[in-house]
C-alpha atoms as a PDB file:
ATOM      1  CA  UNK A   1      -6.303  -6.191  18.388  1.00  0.00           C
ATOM      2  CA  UNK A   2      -8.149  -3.178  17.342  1.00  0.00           C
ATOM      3  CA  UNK A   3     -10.461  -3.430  13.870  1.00  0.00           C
ATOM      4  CA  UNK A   4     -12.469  -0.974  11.826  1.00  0.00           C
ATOM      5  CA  UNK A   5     -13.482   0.036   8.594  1.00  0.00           C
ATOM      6  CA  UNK A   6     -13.270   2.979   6.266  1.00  0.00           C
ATOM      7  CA  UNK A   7     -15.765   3.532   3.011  1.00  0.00           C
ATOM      8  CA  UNK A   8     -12.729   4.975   0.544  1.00  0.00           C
ATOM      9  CA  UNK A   9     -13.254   5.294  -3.365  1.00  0.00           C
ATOM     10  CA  UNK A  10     -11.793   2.072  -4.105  1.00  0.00           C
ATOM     11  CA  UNK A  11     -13.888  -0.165  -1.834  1.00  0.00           C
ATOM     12  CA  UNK A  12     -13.718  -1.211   1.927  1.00  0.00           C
ATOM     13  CA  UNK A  13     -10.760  -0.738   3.904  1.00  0.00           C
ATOM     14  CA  UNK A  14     -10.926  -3.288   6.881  1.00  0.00           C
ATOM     15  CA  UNK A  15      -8.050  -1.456   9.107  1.00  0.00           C
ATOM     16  CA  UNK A  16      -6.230  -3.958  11.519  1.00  0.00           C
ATOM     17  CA  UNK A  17      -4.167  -2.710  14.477  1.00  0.00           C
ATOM     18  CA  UNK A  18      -2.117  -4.017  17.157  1.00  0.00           C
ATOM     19  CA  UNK A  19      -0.340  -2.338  19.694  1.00  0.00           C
ATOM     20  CA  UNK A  20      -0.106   0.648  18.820  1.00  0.00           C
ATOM     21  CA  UNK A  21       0.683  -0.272  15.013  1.00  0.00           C
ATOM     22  CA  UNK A  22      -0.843  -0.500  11.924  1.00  0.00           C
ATOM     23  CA  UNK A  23      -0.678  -4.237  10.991  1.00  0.00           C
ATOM     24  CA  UNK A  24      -3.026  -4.740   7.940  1.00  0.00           C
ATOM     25  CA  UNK A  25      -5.007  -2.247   5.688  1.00  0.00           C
ATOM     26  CA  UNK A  26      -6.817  -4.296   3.149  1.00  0.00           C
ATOM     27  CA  UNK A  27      -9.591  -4.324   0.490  1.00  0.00           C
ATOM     28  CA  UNK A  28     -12.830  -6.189   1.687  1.00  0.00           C
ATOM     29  CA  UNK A  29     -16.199  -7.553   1.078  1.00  0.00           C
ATOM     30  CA  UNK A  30     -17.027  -8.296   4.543  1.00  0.00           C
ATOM     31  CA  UNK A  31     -17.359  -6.239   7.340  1.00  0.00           C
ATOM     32  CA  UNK A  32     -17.582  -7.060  10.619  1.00  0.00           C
ATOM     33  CA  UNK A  33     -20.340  -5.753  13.400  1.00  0.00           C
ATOM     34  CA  UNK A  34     -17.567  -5.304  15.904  1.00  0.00           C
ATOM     35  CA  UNK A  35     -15.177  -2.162  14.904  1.00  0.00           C
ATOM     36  CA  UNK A  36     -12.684  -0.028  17.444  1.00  0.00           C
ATOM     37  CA  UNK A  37     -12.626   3.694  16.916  1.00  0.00           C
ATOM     38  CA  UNK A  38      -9.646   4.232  19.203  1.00  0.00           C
ATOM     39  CA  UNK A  39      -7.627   7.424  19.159  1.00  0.00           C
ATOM     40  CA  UNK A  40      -5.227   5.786  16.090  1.00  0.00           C
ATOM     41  CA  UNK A  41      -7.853   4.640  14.065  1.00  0.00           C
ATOM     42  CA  UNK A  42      -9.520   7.720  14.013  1.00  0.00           C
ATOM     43  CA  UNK A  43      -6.142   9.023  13.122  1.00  0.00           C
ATOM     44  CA  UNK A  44      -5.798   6.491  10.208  1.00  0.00           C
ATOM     45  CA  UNK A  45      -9.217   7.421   8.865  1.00  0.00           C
ATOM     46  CA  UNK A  46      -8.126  10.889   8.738  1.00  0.00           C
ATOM     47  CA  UNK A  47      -4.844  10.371   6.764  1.00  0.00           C
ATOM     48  CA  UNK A  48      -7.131   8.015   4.701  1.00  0.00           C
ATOM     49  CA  UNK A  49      -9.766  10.783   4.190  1.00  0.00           C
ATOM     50  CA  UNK A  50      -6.788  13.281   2.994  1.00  0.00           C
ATOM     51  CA  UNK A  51      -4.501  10.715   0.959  1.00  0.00           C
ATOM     52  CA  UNK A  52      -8.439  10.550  -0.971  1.00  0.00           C
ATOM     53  CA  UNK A  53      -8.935  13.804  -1.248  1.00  0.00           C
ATOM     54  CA  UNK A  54      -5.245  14.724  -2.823  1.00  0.00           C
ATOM     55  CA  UNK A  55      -4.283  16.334   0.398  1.00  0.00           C
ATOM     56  CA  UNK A  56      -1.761  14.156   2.077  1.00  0.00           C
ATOM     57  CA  UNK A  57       1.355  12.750   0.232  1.00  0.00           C
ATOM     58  CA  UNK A  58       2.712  10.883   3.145  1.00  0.00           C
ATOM     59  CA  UNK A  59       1.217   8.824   5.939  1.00  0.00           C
ATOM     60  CA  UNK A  60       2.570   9.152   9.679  1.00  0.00           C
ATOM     61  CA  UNK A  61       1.119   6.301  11.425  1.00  0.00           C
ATOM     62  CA  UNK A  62       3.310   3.579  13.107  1.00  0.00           C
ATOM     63  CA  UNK A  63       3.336   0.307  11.088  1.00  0.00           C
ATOM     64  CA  UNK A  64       4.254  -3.029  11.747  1.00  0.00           C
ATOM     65  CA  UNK A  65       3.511  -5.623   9.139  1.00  0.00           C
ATOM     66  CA  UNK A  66       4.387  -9.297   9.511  1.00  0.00           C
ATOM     67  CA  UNK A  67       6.741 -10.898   7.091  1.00  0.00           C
ATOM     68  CA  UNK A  68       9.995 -12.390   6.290  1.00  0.00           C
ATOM     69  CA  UNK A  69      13.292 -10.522   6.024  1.00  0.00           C
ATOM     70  CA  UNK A  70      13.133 -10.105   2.465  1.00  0.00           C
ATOM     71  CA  UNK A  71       9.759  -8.812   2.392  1.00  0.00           C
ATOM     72  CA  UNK A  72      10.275  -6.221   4.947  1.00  0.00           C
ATOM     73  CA  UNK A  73      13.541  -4.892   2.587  1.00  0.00           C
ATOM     74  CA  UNK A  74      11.232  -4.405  -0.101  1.00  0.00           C
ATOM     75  CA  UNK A  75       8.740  -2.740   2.001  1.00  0.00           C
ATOM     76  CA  UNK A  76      11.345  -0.575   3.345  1.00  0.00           C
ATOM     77  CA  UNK A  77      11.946   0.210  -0.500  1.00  0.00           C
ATOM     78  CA  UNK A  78       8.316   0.972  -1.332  1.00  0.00           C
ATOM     79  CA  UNK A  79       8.055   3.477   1.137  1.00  0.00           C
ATOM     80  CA  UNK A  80      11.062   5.153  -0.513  1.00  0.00           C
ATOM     81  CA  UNK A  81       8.961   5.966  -3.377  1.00  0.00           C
ATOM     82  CA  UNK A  82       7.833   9.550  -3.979  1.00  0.00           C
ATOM     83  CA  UNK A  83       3.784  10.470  -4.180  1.00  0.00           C
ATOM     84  CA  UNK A  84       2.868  10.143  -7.603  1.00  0.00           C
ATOM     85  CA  UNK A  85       6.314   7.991  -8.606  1.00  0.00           C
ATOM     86  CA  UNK A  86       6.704   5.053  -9.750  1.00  0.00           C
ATOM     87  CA  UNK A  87       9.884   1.995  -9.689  1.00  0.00           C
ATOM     88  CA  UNK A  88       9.691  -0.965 -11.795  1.00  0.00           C
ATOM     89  CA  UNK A  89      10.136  -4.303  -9.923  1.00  0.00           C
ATOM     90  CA  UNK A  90      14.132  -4.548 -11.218  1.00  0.00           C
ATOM     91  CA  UNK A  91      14.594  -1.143  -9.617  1.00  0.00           C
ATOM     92  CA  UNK A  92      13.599  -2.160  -6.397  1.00  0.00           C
ATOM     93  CA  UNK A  93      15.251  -5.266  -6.784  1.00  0.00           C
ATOM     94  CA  UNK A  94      18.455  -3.584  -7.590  1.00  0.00           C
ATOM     95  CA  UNK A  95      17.828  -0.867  -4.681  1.00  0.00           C
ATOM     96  CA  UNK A  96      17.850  -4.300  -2.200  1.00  0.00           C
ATOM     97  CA  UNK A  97      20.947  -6.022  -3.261  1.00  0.00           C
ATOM     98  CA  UNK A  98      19.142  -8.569  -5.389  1.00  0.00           C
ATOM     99  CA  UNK A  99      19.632  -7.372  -8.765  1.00  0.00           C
ATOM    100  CA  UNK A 100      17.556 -10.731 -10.522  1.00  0.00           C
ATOM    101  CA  UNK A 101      14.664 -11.129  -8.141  1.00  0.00           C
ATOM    102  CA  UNK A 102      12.658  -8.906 -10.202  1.00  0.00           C
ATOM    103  CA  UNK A 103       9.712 -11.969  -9.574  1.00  0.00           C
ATOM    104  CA  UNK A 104      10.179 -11.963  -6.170  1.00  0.00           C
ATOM    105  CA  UNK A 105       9.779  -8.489  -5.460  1.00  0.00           C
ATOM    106  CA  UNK A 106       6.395  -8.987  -7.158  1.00  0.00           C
ATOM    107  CA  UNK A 107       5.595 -11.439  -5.106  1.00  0.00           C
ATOM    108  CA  UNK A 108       6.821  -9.037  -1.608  1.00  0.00           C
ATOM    109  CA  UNK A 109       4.615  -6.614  -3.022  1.00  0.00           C
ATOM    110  CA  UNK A 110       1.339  -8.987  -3.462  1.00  0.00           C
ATOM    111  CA  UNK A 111       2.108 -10.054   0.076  1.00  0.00           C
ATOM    112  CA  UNK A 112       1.519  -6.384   0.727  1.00  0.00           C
ATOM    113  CA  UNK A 113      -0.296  -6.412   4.097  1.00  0.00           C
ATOM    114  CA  UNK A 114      -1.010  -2.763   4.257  1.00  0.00           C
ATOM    115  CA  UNK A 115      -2.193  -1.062   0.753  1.00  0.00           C
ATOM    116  CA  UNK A 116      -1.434   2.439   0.158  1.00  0.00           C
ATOM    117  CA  UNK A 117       0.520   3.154   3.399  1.00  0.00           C
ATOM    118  CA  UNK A 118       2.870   1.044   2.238  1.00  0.00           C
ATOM    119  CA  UNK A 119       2.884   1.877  -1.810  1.00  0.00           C
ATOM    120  CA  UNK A 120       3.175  -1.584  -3.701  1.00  0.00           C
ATOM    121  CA  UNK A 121       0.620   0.399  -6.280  1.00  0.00           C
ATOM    122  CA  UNK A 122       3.705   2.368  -7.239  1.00  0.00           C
ATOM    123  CA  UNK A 123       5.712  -0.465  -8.631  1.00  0.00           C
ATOM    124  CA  UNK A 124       5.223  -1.338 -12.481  1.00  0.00           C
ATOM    125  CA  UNK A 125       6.679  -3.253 -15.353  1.00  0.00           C
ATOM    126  CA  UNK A 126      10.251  -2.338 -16.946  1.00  0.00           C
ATOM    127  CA  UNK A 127       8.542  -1.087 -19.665  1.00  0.00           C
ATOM    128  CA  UNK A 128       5.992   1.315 -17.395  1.00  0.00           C
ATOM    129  CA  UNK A 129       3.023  -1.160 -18.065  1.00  0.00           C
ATOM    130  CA  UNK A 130       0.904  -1.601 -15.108  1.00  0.00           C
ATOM    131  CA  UNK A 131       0.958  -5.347 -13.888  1.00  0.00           C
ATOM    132  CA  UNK A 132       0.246  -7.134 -11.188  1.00  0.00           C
ATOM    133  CA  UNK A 133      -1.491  -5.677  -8.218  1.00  0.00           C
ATOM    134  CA  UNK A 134      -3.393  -7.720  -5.508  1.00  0.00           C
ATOM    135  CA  UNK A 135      -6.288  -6.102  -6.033  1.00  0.00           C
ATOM    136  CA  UNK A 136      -6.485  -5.493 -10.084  1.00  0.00           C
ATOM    137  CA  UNK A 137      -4.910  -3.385 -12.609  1.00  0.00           C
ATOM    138  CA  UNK A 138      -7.600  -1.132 -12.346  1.00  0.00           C
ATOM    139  CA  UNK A 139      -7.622  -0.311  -8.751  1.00  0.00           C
ATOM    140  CA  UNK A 140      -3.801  -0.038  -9.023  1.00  0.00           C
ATOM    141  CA  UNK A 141      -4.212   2.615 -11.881  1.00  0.00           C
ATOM    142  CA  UNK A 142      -7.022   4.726  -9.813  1.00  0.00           C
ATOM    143  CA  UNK A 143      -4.613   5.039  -7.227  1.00  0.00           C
ATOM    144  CA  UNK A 144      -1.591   6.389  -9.812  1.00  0.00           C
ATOM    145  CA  UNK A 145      -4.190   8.731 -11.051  1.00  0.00           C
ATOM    146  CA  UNK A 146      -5.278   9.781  -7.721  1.00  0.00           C
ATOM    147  CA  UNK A 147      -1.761  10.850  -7.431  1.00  0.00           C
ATOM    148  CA  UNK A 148      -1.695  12.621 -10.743  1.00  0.00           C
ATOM    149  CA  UNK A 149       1.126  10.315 -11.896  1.00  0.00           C
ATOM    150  CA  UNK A 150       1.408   9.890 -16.097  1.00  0.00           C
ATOM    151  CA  UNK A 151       0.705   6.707 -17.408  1.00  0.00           C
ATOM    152  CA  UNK A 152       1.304   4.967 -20.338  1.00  0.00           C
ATOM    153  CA  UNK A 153      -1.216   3.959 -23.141  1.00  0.00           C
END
């Protein structure tokens, strides 16, 4: 298992990999003295650096987050969802078959193992209201703005 860090405008990202694969990308307080610069990090840091600076849209790094079967639909969803787009949760839960697990699909998505990569910050309320995020409302609307998307009131 390969771990590192990257200082982005939202906070800490501890960035987890394993074999190859991106396995976790999460917010944290805590960093740890031992960090991996590999070859793939580095390459994560850079598509971090550019997603930040408005220059990348989509990421190209292998993934592989854990989770159950329904989880990994929704996931699969998510990354369906255009740069500076956003679904409501009975969207996605239509898209996957499950046209009444609206609440589940908010669950999948606070289950979220890797942030941003995988775009759980893109899903909102029916209504457009933003709800629900892992890490706060607000760090879920800095990311829609980062990606110039409209929001309501």
């Amino acid at each position: 298992m390969e771990k590192s860090y990257y200082k982005s405008p939202i906070g800490n990202l501890e960035i987890v990999c394993e074999a190859g694969c991106l396995v976790s990308l999460k917010l944290t307080d805590k960093i740890s003295a031992e960090c991996t610069e590999s070859s793939f990090i580095i390459k994560i840091k850079k598509q971090l650096e550019e997603y930040f600076s408005g220059k990348r849209k989509t990421f190209d790094i292998k993934i592989n987050p854990a989770g159950t079967e329904f989880q990994k639909k929704v996931r699969h969803e998510l990354l369906r969802i255009p740069y500076g787009s956003t679904k409501s949760y009975s969207e996605i839960a239509r898209n996957i078959g499950k046209p009444n697990a609206q609440r589940a699909v908010g669950s999948a998505c606070n289950k979220n193992p890797i942030m941003i990569v995988i775009p759980c910050h893109r899903v909102v309320s029916k209504s457009g209201d933003l709800t629900g995020f892992a890490y706060g409302v607000d760090i879920k609307k800095t990311l829609l703005e980062l990606e110039n998307n409209v929001l309501n009131p």
